[in-house]
Protein backbone atom coordinates (compact mmCIF):
# COMPACT_ATOMS: atom_id res chain seq x y z
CA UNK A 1 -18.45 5.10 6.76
CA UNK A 2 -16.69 4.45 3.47
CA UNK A 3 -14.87 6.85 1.05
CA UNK A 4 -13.50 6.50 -2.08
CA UNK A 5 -10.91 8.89 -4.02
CA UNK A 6 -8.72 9.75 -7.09
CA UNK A 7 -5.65 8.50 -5.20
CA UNK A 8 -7.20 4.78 -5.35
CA UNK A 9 -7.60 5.02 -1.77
CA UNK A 10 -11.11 3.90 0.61
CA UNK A 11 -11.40 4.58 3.95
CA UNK A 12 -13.65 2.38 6.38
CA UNK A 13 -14.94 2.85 9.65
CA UNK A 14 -15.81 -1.03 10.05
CA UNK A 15 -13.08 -2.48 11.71
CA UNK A 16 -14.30 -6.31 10.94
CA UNK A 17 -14.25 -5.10 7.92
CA UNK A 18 -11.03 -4.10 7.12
CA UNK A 19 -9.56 -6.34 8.90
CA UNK A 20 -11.51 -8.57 6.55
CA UNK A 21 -9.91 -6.98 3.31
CA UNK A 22 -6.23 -7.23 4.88
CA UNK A 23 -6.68 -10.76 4.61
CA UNK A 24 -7.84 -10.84 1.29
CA UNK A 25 -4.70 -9.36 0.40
CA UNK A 26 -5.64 -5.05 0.38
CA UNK A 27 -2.61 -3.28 1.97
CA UNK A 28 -3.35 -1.16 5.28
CA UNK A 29 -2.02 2.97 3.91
CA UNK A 30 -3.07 3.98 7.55
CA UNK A 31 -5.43 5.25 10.24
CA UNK A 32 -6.80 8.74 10.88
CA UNK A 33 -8.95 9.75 13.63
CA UNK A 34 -12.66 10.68 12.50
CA UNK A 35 -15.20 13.31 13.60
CA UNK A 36 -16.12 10.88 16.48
CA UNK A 37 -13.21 10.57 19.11
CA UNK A 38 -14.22 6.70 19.66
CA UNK A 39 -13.69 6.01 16.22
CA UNK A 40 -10.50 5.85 13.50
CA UNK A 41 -11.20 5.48 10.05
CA UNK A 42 -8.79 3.09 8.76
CA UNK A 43 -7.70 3.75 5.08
CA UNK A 44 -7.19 1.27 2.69
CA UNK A 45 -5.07 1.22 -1.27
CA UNK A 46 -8.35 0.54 -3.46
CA UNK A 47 -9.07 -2.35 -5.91
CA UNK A 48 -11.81 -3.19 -7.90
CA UNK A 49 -12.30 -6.28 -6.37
CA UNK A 50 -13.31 -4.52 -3.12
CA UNK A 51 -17.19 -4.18 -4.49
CA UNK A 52 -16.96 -8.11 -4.89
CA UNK A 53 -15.40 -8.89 -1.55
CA UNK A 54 -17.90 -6.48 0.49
CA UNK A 55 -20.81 -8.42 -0.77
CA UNK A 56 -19.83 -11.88 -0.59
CA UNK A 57 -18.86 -10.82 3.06
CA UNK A 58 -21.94 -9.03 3.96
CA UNK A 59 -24.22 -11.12 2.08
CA UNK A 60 -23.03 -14.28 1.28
CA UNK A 61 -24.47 -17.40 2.68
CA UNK A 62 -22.18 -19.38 6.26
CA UNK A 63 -19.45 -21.16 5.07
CA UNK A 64 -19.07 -19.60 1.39
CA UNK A 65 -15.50 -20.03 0.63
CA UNK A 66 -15.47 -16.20 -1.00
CA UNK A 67 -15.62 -15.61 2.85
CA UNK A 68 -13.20 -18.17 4.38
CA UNK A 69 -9.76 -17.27 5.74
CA UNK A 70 -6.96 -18.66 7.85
CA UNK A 71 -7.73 -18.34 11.79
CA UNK A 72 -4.06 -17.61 12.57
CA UNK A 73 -3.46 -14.75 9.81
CA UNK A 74 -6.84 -13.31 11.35
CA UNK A 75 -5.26 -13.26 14.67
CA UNK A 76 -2.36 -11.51 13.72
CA UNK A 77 -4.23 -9.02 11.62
CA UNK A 78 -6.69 -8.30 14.03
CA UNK A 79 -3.57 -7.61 16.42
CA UNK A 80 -2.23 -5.30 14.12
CA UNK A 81 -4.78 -3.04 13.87
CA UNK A 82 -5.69 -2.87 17.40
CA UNK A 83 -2.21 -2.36 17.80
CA UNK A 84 -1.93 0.76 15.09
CA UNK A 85 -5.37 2.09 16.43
CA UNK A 86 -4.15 2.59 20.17
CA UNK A 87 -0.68 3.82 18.64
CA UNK A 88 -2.80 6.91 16.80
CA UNK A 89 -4.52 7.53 19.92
């Protein structure tokens, strides 16, 4: 699930995903529950290099450095959210 809006905001369903973003540097607004009680939708402050990012991580080939990011910073980011997605719970 993706959204975007007139407040330069997307929401995403894909947790990789944003968690992806985050470490490109996007800033985390906040998480809202969706129509699915399993699921958040986690909502993002929009750039246009989103449409850029999204490919070369869905499509680009192992090992593409569009796509490489610090281990450790992943850690803590994937933390984070985990952490803000049981706190909205």
């Amino acid at each position: 699930m993706e959204k975007r809006n007139k407040d330069k905001q997307w929401k995403c369903g894909s947790f990789y995903t944003v968690a992806f973003l985050i470490l490109k540097g996007f800033d985390l607004i906040g998480v809202e529950p969706s129509s699915n009680p399993k699921r958040s939708v986690f909502i993002l402050k929009d750039s246009p290099e989103r449409k850029e990012l999204l490919q070369s991580f869905n499509f680009a080939p192992e090992n593409s450095p569009s796509c490489l990011v610090d281990f450790r910073r992943a850690v803590t980011v994937i933390r984070d959210l985990k952490q803000k997605l049981y706190q909205e719970k």
